[in-house]
C-alpha atoms as a PDB file:
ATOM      1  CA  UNK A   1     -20.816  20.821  -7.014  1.00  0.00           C
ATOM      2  CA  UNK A   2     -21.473  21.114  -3.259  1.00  0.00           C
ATOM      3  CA  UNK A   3     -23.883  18.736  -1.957  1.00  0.00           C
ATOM      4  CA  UNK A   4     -25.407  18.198   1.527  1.00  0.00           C
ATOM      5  CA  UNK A   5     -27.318  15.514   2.852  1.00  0.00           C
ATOM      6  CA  UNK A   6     -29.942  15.157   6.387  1.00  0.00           C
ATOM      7  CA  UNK A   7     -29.064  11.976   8.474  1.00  0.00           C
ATOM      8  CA  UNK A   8     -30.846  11.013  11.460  1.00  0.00           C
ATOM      9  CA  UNK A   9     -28.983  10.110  14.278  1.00  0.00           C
ATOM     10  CA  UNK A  10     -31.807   7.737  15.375  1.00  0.00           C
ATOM     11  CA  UNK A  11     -30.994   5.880  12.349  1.00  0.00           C
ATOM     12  CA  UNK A  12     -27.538   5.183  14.256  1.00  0.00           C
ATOM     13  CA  UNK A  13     -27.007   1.464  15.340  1.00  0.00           C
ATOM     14  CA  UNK A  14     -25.520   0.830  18.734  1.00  0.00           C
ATOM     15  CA  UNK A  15     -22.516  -1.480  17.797  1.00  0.00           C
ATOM     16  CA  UNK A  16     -18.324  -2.038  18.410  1.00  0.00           C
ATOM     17  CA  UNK A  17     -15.850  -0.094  16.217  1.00  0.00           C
ATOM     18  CA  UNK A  18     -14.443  -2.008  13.761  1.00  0.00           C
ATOM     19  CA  UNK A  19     -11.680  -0.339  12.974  1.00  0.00           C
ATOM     20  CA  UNK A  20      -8.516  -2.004  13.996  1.00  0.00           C
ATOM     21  CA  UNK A  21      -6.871   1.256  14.918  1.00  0.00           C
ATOM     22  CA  UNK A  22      -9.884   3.291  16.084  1.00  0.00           C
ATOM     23  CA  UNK A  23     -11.228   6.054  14.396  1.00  0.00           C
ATOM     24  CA  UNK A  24     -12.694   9.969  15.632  1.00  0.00           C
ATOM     25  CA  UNK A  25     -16.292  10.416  15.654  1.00  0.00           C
ATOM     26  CA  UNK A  26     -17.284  11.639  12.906  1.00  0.00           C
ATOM     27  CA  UNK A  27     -19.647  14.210  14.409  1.00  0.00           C
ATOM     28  CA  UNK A  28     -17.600  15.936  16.786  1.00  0.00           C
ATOM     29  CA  UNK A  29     -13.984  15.678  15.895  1.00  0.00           C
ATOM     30  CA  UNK A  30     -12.232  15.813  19.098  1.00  0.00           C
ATOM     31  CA  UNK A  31     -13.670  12.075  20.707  1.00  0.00           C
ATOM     32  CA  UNK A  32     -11.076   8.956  19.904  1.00  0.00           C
ATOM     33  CA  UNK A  33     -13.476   5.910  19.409  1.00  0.00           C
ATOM     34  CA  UNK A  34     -11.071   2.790  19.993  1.00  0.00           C
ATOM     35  CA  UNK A  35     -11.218  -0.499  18.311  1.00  0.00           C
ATOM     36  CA  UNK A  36     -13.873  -2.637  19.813  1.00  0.00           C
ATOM     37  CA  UNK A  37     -15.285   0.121  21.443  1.00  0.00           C
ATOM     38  CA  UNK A  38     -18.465   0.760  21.966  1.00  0.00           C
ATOM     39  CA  UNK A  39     -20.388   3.208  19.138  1.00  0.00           C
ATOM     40  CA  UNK A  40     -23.074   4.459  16.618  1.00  0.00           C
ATOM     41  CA  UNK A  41     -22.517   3.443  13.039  1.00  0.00           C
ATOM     42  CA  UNK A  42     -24.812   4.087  10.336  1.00  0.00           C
ATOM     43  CA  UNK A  43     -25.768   1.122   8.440  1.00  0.00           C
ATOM     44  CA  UNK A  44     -25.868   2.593   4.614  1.00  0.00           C
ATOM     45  CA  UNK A  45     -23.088   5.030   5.081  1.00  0.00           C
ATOM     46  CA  UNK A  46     -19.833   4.644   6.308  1.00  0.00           C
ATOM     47  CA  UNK A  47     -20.272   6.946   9.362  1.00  0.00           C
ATOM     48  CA  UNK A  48     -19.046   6.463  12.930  1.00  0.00           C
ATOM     49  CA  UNK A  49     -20.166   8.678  15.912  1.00  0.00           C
ATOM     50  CA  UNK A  50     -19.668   8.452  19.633  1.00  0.00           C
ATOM     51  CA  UNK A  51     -22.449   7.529  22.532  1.00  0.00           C
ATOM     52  CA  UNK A  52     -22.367  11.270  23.824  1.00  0.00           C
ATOM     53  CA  UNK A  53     -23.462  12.842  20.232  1.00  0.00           C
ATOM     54  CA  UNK A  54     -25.950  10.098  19.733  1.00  0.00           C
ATOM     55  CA  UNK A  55     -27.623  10.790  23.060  1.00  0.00           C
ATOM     56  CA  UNK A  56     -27.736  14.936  22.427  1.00  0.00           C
ATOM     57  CA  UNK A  57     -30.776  16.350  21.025  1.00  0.00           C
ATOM     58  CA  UNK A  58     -29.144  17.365  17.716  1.00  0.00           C
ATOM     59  CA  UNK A  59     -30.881  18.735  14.360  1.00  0.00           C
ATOM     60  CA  UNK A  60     -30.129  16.359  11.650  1.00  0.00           C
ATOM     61  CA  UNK A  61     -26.817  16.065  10.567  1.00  0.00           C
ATOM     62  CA  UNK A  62     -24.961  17.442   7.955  1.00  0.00           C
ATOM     63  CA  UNK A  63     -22.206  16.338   6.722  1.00  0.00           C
ATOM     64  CA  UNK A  64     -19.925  18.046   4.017  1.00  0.00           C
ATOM     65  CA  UNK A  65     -16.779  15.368   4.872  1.00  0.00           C
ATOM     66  CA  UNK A  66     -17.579  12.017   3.894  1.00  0.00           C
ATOM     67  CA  UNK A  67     -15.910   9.331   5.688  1.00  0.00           C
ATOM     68  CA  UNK A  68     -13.814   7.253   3.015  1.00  0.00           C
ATOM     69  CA  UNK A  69     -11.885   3.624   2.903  1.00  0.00           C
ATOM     70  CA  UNK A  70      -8.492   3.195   1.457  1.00  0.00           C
ATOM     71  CA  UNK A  71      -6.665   0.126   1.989  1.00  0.00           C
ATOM     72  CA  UNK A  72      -8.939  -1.694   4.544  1.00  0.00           C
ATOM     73  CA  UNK A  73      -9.010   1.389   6.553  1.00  0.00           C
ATOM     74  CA  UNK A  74     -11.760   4.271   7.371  1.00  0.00           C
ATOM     75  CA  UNK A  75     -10.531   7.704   7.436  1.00  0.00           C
ATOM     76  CA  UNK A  76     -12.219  10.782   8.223  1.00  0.00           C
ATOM     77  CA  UNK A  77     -11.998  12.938   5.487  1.00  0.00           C
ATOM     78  CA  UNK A  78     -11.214  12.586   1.244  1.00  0.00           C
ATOM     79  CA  UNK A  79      -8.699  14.658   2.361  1.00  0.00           C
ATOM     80  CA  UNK A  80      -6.466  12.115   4.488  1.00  0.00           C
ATOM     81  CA  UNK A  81      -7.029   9.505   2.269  1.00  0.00           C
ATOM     82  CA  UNK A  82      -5.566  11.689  -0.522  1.00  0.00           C
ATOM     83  CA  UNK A  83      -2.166  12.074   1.653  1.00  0.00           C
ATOM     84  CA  UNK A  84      -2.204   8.425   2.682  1.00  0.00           C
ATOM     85  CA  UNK A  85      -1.891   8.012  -1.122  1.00  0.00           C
ATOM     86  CA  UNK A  86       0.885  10.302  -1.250  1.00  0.00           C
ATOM     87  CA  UNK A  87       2.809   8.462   1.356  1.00  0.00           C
ATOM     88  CA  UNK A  88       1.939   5.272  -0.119  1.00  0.00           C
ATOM     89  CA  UNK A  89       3.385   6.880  -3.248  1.00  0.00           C
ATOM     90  CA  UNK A  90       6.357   7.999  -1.563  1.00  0.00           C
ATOM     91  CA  UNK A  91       7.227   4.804   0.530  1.00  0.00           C
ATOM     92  CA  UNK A  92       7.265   2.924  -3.097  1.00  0.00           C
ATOM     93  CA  UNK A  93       9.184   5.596  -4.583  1.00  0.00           C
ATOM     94  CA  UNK A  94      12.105   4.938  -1.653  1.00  0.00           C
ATOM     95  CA  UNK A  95      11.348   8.713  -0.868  1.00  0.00           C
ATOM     96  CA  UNK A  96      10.310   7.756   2.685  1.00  0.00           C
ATOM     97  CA  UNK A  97      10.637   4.291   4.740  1.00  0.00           C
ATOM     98  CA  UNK A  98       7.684   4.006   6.138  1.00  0.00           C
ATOM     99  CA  UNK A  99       4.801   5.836   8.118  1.00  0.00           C
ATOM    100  CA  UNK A 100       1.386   5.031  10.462  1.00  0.00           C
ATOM    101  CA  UNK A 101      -1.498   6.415  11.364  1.00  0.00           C
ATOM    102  CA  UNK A 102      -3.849   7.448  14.640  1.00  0.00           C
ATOM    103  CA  UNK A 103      -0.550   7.018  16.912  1.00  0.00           C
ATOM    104  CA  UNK A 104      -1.939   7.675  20.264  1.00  0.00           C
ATOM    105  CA  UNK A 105      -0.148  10.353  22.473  1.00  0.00           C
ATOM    106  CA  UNK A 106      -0.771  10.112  26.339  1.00  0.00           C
ATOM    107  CA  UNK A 107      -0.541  13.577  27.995  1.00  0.00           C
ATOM    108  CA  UNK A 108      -0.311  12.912  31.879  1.00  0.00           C
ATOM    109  CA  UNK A 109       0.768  14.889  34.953  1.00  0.00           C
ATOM    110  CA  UNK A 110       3.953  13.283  37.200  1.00  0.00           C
ATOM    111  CA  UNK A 111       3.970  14.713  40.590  1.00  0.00           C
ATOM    112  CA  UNK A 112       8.321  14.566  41.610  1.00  0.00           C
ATOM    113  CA  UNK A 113       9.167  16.042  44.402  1.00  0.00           C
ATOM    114  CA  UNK A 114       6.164  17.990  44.707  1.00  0.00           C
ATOM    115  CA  UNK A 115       6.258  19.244  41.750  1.00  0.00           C
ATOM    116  CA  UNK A 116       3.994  18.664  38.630  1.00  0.00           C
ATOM    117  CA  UNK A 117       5.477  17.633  35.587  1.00  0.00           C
ATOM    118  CA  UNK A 118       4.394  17.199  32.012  1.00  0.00           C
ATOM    119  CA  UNK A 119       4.799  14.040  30.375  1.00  0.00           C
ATOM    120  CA  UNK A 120       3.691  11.978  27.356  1.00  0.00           C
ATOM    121  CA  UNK A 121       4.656   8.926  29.348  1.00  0.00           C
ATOM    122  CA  UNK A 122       2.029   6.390  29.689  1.00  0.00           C
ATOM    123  CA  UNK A 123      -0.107   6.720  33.088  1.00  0.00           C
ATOM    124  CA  UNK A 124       0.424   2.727  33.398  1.00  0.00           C
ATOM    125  CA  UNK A 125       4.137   2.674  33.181  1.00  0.00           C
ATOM    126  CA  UNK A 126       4.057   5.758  35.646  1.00  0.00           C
ATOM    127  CA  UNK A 127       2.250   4.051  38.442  1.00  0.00           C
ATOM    128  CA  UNK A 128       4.027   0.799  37.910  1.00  0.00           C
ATOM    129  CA  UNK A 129       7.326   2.863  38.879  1.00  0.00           C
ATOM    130  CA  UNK A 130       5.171   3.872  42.460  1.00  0.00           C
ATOM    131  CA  UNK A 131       4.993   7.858  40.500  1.00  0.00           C
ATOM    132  CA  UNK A 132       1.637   9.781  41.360  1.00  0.00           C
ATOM    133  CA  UNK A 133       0.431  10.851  38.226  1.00  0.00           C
ATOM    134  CA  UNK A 134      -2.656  11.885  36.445  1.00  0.00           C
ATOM    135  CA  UNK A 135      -4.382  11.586  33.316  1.00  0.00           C
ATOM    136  CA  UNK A 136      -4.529  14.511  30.954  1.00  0.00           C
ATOM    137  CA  UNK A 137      -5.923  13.936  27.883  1.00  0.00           C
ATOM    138  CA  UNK A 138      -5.202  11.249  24.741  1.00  0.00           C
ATOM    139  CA  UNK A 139      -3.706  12.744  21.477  1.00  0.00           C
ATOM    140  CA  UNK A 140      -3.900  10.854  17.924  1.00  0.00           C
ATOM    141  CA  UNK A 141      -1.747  11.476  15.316  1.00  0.00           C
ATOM    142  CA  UNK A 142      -3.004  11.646  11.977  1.00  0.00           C
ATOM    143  CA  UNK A 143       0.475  10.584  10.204  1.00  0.00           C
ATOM    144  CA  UNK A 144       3.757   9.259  11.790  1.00  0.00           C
ATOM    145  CA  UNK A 145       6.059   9.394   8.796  1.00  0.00           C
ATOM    146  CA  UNK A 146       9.716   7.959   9.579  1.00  0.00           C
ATOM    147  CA  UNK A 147      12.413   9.311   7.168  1.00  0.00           C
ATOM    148  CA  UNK A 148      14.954   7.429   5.577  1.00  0.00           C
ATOM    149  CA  UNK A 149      17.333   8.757   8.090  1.00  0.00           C
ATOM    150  CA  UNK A 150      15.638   7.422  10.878  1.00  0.00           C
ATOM    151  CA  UNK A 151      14.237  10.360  11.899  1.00  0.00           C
ATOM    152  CA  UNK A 152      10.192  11.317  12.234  1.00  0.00           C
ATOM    153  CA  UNK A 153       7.834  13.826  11.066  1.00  0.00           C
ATOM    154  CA  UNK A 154       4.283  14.240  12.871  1.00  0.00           C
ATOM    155  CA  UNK A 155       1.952  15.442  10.248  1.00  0.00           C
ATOM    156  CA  UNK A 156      -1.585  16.598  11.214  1.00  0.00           C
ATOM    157  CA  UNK A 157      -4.393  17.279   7.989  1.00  0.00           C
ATOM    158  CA  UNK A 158      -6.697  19.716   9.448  1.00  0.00           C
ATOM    159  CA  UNK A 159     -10.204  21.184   7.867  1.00  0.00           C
ATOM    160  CA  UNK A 160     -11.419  22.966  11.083  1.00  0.00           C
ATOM    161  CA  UNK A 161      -9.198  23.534  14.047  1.00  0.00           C
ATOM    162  CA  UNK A 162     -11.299  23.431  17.396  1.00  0.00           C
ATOM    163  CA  UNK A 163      -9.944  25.262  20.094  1.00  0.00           C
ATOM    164  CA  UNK A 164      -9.650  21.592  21.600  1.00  0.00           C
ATOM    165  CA  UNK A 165      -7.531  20.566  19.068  1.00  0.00           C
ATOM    166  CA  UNK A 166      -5.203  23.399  19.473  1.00  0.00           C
ATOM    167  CA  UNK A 167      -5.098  23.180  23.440  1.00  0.00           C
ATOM    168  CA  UNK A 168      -4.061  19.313  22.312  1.00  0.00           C
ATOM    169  CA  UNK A 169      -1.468  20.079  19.911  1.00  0.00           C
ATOM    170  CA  UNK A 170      -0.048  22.877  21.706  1.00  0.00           C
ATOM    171  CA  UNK A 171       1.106  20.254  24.416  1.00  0.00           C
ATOM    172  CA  UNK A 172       2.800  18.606  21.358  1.00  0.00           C
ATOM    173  CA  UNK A 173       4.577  20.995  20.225  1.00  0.00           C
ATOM    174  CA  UNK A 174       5.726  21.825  23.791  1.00  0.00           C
ATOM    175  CA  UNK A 175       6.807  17.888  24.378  1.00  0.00           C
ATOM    176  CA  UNK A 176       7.987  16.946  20.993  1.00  0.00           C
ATOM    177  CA  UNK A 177       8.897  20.253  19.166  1.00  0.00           C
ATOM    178  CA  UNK A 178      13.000  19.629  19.437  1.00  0.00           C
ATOM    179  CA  UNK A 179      12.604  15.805  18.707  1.00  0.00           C
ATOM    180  CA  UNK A 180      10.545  15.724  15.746  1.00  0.00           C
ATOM    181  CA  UNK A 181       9.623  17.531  13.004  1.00  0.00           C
ATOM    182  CA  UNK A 182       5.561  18.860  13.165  1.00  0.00           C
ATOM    183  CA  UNK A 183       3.802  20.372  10.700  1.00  0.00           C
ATOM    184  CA  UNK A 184       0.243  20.861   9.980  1.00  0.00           C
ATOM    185  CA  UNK A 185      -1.174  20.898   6.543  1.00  0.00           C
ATOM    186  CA  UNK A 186      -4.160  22.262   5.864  1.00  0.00           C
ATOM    187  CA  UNK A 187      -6.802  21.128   3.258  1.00  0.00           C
ATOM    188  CA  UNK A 188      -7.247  24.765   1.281  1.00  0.00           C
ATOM    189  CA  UNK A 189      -3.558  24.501   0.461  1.00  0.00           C
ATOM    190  CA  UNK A 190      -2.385  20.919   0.616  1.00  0.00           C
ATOM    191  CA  UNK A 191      -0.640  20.765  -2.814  1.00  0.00           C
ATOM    192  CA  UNK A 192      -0.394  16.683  -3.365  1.00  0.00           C
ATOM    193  CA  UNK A 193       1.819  17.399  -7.141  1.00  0.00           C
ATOM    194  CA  UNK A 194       4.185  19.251  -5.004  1.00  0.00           C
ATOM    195  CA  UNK A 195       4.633  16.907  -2.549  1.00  0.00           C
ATOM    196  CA  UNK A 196       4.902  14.123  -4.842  1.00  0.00           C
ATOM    197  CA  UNK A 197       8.155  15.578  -6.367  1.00  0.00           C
ATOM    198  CA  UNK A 198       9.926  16.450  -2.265  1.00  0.00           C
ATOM    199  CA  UNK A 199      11.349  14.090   0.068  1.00  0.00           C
ATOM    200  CA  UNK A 200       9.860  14.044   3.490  1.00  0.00           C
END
């Protein structure tokens, strides 16, 4: 049974993340909250929203996506904590070695020899070296999974797709496409028994 429910976002409280490795708002989907950062939590339910959705003037909120904790750890949607269970699942099983989550992705623009050049070094490292370089934008993972051979797959679980999120993960795929393996599973046919029985 589908069931909605009206939160107020003056009901918010101002407060840091707590989440050791950061989390999205839960309002707007493309915003990176990091740990210790600044935010709006509710105080009965585990939701987390930026400053910039708190301060719009916004209907209440609905919310069909509950956040939900699995081992210590606040996740977005049911739906990634059902395929953290799978890797958990698969890790035991010796199917994978081991995997992460939220692995930030710097996108930033080195200028050599006049020329602009995309990068997913970090802008830090970039100046340090006495390269001109700007910021792009900040990409998080949803699953790092490293293979038994030492090799990685990127794994995104995706409900909506915003057009920011594909401008994002188009970069990806244009950075990382030949080094590791990508793939995006999507919630209408993620297919957990299936998975349970492959290797990654």
């Amino acid at each position: 049974m589908h069931v909605e429910k009206k939160i107020k976002l003056s009901s918010f409280v101002l407060k840091k993340n707590p989440q050791a490795k950061g989390c999205y708002c839960n309002l707007c989907k493309d915003k990176f909250i990091d740990y210790n950062e600044d935010c709006y939590i509710h105080p009965n339910i585990k939701i987390i929203i930026c400053k910039d959705c708190r301060k719009k003037e916004r209907k209440p909120l609905k919310y069909h996506n509950k956040p939900e904790e699995y081992a210590n750890e606040l996740y977005d949607s049911r739906f990634e904590v059902r395929y953290a269970k799978l890797l958990d699942l698969q890790k035991r099983s010796g199917l994978i070695k081991d995997w992460k989550r939220q692995v930030k992705i710097e996108f930033n623009i080195k200028i050599i020899n006049g020329n602009p050049i995309l990068t997913s070094e970090p802008l830090l490292s970039l100046k340090t070296q006495g390269i001109k370089a700007y910021h792009l934008t900040n990409y998080y993972m949803d699953f790092v999974i490293e293979n038994n051979d030492g090799t990685e797959k990127w794994v995104e679980c995706k409900g909506v797709e915003s057009s920011i999120w594909k401008l994002k993960y188009k970069l990806t795929e244009i950075l990382f496409d030949k080094k590791v393996t990508l793939e995006v599973i999507k919630e209408k046919t993620f297919n957990p028994k299936k998975l349970k029985r492959a290797a990654v």
